[in-house]
N, C-alpha and C. Protein backbone atom coordinates (compact mmCIF):
# COMPACT_ATOMS: atom_id res chain seq x y z
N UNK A 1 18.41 -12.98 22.91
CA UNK A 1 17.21 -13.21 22.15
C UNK A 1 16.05 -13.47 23.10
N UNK A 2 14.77 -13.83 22.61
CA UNK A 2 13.37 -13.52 23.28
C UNK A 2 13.19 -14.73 23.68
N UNK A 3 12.38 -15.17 24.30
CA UNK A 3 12.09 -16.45 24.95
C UNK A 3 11.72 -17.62 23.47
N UNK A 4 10.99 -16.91 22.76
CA UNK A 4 10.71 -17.20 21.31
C UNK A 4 11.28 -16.87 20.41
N UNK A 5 11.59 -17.89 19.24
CA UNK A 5 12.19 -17.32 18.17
C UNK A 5 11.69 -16.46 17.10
N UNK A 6 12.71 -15.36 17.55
CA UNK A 6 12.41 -14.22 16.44
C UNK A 6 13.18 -14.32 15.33
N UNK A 7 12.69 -13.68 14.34
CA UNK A 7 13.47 -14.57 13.20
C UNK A 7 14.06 -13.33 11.96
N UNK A 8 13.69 -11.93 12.57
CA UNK A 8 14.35 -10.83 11.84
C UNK A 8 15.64 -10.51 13.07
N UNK A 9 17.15 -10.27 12.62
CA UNK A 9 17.47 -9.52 13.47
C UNK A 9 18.22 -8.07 12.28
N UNK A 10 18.18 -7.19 12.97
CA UNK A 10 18.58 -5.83 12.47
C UNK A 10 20.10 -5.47 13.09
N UNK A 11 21.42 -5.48 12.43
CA UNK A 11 22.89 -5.41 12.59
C UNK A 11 22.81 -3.86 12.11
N UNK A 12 22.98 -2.93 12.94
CA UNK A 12 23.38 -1.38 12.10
C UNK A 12 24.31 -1.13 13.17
N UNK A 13 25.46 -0.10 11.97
CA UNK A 13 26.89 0.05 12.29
C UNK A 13 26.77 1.60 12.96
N UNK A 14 26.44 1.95 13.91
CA UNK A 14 26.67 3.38 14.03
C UNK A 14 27.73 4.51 13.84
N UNK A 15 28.40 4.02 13.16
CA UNK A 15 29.49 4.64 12.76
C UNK A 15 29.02 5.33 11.04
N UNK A 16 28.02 4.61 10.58
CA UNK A 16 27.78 5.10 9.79
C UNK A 16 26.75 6.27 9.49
N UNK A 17 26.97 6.95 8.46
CA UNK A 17 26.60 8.84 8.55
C UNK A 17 25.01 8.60 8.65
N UNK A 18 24.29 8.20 8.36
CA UNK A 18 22.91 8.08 8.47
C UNK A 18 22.34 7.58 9.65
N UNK A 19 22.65 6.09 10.07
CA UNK A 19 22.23 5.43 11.27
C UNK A 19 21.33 5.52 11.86
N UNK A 20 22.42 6.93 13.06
CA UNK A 20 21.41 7.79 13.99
C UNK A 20 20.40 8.15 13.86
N UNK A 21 20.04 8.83 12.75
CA UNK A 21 18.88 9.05 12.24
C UNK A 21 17.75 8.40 11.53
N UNK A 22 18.47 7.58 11.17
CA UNK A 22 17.23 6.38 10.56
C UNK A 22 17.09 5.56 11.28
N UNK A 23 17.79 4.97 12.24
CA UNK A 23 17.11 3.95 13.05
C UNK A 23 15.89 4.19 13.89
N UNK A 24 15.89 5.48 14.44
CA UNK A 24 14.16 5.40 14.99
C UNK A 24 13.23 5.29 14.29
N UNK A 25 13.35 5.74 13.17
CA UNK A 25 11.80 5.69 11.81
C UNK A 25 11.74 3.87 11.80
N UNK A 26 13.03 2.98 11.24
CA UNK A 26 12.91 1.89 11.19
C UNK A 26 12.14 1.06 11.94
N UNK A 27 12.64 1.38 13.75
CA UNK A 27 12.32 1.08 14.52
C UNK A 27 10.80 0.98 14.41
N UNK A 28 10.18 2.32 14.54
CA UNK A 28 8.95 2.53 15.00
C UNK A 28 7.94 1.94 13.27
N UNK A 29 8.80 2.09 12.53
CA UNK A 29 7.98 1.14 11.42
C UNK A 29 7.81 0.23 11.43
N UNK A 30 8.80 -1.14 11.98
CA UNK A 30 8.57 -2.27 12.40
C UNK A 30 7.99 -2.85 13.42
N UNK A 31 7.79 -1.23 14.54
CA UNK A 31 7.12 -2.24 15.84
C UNK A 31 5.37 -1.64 15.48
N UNK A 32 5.31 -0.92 14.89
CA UNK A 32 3.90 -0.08 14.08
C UNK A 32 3.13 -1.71 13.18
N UNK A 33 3.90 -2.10 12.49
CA UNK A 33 3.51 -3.50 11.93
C UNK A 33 3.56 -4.60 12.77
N UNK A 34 3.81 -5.01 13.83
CA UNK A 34 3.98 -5.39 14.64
C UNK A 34 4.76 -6.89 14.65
N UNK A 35 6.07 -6.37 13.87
CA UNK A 35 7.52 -7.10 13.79
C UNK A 35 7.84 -6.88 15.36
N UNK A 36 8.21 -8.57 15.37
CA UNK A 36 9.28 -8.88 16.37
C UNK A 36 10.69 -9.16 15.53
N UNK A 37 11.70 -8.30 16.51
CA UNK A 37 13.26 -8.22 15.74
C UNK A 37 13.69 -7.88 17.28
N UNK A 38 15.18 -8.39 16.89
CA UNK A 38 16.90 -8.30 17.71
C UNK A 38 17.11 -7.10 16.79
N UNK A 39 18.43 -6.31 17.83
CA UNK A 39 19.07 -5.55 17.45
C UNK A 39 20.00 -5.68 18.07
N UNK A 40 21.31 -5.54 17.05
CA UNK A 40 22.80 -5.66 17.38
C UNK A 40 23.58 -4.31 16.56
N UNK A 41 23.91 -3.79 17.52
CA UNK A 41 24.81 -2.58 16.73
C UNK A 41 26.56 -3.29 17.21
N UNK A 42 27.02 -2.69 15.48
CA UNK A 42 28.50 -3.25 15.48
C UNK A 42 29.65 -2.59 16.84
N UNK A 43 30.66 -3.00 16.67
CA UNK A 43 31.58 -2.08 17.72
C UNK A 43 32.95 -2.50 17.14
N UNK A 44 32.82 -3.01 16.09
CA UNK A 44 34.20 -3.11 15.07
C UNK A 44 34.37 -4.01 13.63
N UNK A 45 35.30 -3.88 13.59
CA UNK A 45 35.53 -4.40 11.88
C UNK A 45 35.42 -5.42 12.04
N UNK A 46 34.51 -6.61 11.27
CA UNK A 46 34.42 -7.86 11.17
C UNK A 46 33.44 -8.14 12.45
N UNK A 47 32.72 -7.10 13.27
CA UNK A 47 31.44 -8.10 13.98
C UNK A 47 30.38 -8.37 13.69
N UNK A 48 30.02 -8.07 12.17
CA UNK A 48 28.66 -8.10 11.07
C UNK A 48 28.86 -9.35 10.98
N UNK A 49 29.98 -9.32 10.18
CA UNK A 49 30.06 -10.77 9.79
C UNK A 49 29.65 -11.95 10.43
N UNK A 50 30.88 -12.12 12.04
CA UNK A 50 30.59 -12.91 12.95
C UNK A 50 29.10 -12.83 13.44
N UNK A 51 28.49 -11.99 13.62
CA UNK A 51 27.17 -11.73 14.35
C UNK A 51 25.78 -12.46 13.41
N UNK A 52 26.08 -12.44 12.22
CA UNK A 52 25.36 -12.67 10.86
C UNK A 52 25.45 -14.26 10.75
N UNK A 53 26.80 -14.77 11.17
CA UNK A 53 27.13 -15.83 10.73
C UNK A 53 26.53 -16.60 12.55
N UNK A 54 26.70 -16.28 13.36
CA UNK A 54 26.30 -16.75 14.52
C UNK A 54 24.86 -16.35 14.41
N UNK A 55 24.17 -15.49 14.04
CA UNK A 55 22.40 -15.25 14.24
C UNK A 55 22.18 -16.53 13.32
N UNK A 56 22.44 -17.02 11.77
CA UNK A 56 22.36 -18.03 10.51
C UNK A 56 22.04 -19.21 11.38
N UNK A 57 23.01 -19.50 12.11
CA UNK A 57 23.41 -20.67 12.82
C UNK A 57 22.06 -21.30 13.84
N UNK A 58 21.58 -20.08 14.61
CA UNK A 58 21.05 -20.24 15.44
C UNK A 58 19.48 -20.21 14.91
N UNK A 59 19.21 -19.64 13.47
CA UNK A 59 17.85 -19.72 13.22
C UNK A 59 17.22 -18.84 12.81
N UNK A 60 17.72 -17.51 12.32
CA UNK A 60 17.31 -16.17 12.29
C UNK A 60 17.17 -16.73 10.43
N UNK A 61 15.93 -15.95 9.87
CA UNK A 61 15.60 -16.12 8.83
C UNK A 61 16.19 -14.94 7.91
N UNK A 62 15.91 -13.83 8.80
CA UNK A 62 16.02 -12.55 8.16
C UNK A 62 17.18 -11.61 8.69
N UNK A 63 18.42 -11.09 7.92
CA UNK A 63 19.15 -10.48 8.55
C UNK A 63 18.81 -9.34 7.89
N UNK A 64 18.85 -7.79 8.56
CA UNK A 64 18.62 -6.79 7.74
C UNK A 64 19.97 -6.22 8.25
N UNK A 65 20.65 -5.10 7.59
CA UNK A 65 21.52 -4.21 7.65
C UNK A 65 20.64 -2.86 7.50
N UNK A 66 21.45 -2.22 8.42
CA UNK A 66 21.02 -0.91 8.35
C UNK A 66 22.74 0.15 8.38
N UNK A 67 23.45 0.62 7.31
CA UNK A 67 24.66 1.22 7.82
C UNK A 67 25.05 1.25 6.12
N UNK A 68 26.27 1.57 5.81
CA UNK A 68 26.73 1.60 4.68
C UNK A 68 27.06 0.46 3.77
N UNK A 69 28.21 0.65 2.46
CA UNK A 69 28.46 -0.72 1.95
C UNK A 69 29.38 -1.17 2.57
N UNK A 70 29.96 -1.42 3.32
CA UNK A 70 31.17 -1.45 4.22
C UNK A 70 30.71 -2.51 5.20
N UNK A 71 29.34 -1.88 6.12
CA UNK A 71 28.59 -2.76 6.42
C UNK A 71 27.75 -3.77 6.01
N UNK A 72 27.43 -3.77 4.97
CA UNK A 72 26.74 -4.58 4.01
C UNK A 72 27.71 -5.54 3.59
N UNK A 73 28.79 -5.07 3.20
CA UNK A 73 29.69 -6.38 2.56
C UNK A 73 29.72 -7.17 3.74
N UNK A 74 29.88 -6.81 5.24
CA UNK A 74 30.29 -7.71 5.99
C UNK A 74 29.66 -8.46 6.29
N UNK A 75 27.83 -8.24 6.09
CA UNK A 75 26.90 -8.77 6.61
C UNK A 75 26.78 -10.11 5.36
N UNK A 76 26.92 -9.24 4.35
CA UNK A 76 26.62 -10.71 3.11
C UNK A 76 27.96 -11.59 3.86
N UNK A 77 29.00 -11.21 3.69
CA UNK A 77 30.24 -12.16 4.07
C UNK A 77 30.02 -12.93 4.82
N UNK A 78 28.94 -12.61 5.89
CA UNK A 78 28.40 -13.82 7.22
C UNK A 78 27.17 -14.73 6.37
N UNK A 79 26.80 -14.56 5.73
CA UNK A 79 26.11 -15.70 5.13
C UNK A 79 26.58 -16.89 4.18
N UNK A 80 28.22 -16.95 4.36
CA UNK A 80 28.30 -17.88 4.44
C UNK A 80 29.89 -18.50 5.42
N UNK A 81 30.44 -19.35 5.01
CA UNK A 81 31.32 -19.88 5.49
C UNK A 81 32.37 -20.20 4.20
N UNK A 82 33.78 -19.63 4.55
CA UNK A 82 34.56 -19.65 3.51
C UNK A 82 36.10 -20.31 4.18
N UNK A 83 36.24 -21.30 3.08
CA UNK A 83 37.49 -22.07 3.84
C UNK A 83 38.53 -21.40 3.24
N UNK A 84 39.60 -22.26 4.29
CA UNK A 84 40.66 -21.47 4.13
C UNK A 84 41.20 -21.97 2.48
N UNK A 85 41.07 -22.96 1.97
CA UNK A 85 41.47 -23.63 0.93
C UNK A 85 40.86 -22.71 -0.38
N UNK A 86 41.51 -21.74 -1.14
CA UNK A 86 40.75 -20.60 -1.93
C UNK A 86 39.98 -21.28 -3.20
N UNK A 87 40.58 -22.43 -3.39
CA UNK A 87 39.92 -23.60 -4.39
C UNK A 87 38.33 -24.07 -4.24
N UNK A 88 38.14 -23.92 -2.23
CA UNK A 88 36.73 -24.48 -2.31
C UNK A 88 36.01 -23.54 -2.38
N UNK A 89 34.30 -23.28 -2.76
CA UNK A 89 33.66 -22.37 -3.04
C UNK A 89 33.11 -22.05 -1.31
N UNK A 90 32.46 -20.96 -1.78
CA UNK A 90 32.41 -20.46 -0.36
C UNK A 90 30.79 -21.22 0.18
N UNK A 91 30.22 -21.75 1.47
CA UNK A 91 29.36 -22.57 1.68
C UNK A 91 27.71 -21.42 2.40
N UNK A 92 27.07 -22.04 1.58
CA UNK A 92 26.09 -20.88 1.99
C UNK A 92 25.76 -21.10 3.68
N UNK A 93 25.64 -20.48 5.25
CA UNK A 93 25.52 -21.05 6.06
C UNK A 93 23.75 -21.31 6.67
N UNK A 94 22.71 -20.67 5.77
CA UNK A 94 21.43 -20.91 5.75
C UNK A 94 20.48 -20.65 4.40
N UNK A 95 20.61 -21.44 3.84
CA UNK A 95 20.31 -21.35 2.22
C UNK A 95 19.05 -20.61 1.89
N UNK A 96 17.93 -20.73 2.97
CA UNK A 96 16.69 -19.82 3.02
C UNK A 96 16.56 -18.69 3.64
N UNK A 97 17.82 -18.35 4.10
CA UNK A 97 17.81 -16.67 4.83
C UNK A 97 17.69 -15.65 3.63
N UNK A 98 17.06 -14.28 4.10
CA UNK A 98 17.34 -13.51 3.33
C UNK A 98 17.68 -12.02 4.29
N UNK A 99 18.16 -11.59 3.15
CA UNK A 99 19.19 -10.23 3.48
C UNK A 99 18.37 -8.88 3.05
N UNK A 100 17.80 -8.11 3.97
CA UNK A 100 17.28 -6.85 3.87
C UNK A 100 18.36 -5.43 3.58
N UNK A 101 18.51 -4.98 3.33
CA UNK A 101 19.30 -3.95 3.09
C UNK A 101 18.21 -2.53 3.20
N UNK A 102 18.96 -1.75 4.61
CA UNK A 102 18.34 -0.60 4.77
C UNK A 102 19.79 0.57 4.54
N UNK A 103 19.90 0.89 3.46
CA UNK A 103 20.96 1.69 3.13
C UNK A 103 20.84 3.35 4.09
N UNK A 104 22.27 3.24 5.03
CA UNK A 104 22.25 4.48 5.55
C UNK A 104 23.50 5.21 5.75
N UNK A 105 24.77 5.14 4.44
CA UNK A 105 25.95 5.16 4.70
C UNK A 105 26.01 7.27 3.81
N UNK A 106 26.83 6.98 3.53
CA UNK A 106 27.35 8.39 2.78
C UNK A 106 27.12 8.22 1.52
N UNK A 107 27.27 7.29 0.75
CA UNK A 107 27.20 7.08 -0.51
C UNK A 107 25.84 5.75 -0.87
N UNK A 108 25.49 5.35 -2.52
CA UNK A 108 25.02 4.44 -2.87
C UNK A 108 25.38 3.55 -2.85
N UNK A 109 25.05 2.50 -1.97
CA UNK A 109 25.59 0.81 -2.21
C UNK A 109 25.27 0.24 -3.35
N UNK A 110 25.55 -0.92 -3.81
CA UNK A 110 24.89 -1.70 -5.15
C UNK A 110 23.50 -2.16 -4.64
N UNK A 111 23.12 -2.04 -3.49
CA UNK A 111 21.66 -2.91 -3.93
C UNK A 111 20.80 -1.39 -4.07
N UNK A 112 21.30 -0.15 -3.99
CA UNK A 112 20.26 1.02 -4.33
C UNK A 112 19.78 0.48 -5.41
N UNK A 113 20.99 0.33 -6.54
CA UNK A 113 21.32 0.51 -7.63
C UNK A 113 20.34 -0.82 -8.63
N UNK A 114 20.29 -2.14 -7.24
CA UNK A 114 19.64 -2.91 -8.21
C UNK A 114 18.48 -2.69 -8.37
N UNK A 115 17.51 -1.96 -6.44
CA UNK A 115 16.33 -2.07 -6.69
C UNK A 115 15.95 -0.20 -5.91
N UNK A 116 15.74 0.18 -7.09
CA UNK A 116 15.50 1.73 -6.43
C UNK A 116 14.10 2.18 -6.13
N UNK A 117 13.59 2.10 -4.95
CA UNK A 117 12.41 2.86 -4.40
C UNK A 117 11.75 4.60 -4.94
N UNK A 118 10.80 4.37 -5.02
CA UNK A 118 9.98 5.58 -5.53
C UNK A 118 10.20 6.50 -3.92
N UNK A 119 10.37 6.26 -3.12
CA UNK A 119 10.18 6.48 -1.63
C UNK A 119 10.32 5.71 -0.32
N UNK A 120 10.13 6.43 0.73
CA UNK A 120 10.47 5.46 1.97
C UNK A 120 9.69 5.09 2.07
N UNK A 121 8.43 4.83 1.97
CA UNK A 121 7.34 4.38 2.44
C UNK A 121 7.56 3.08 1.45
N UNK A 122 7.98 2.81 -0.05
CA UNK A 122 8.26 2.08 -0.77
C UNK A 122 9.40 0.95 -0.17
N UNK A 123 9.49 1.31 0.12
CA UNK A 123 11.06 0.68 1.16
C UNK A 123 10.43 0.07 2.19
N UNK A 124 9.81 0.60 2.94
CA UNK A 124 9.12 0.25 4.37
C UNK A 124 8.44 -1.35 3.64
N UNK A 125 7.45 -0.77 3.02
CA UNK A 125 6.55 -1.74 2.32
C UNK A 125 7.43 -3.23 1.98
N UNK A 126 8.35 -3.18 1.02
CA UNK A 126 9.48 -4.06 0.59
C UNK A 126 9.77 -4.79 1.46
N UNK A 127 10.39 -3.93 2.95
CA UNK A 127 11.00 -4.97 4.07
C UNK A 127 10.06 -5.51 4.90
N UNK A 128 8.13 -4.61 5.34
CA UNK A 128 7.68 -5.32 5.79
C UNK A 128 6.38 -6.35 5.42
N UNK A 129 6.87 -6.61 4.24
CA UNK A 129 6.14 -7.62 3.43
C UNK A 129 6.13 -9.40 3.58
N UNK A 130 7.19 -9.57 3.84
CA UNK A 130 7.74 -10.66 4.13
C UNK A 130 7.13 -11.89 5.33
């Protein structure tokens, strides 16, 4: 991280079918607005999570995903902390973070589905509003 706290970081899975290709537009949309963000690309199953749940910890406000639902589940899964005891509820690990979702997998995730954009530029707008 930066000498200062930055408080978006961006987790995309390159394994997923879009990625490659959308991460430079992202990129250059966020440094065009002149967002400061981390970037962490995955390198296996379950390092969203950990990475999500260690950025929470340390202060990051904003986690965005950029990759499929696959990646997305893992990234929500790091926001919180879940014991082993299946009785206790699962513990939120930063109650004011929020979760960007830049869908770039093969298929529709559920958050297309909750909030569907007229366009990318609609999208852009959404994430750099904040």
């Amino acid at each position: 991280m930066t000498a200062f706290m930055v408080s978006l970081l961006i987790i995309a899975n390159p394994a997923a079918a879009k990625v490659r290709r959308a991460w430079p537009i992202v990129q250059r949309e966020l440094k065009a607005r002149g967002f400061e963000f981390d970037f962490h690309e995955t390198t296996k199953a379950g390092d969203a999570t950990q990475r999500t749940r260690s950025a929470l910890r340390s202060g990051y406000r904003t986690i965005a995903v950029l990759g499929g639902d696959g990646t997305l589940s893992e990234v929500v899964e790091g926001f919180f902390e879940i014991s082993e005891d299946l009785l206790d509820a699962p513990q939120s690990i930063n109650p004011s973070a929020s979760l960007a979702a830049l869908p770039a997998g093969t298929g529709e995730p559920p958050v297309v589905r909750l909030r569907s954009w007229t366009d990318a530029s609609s999208a852009r707008t959404s994430l750099t509003s904040r």
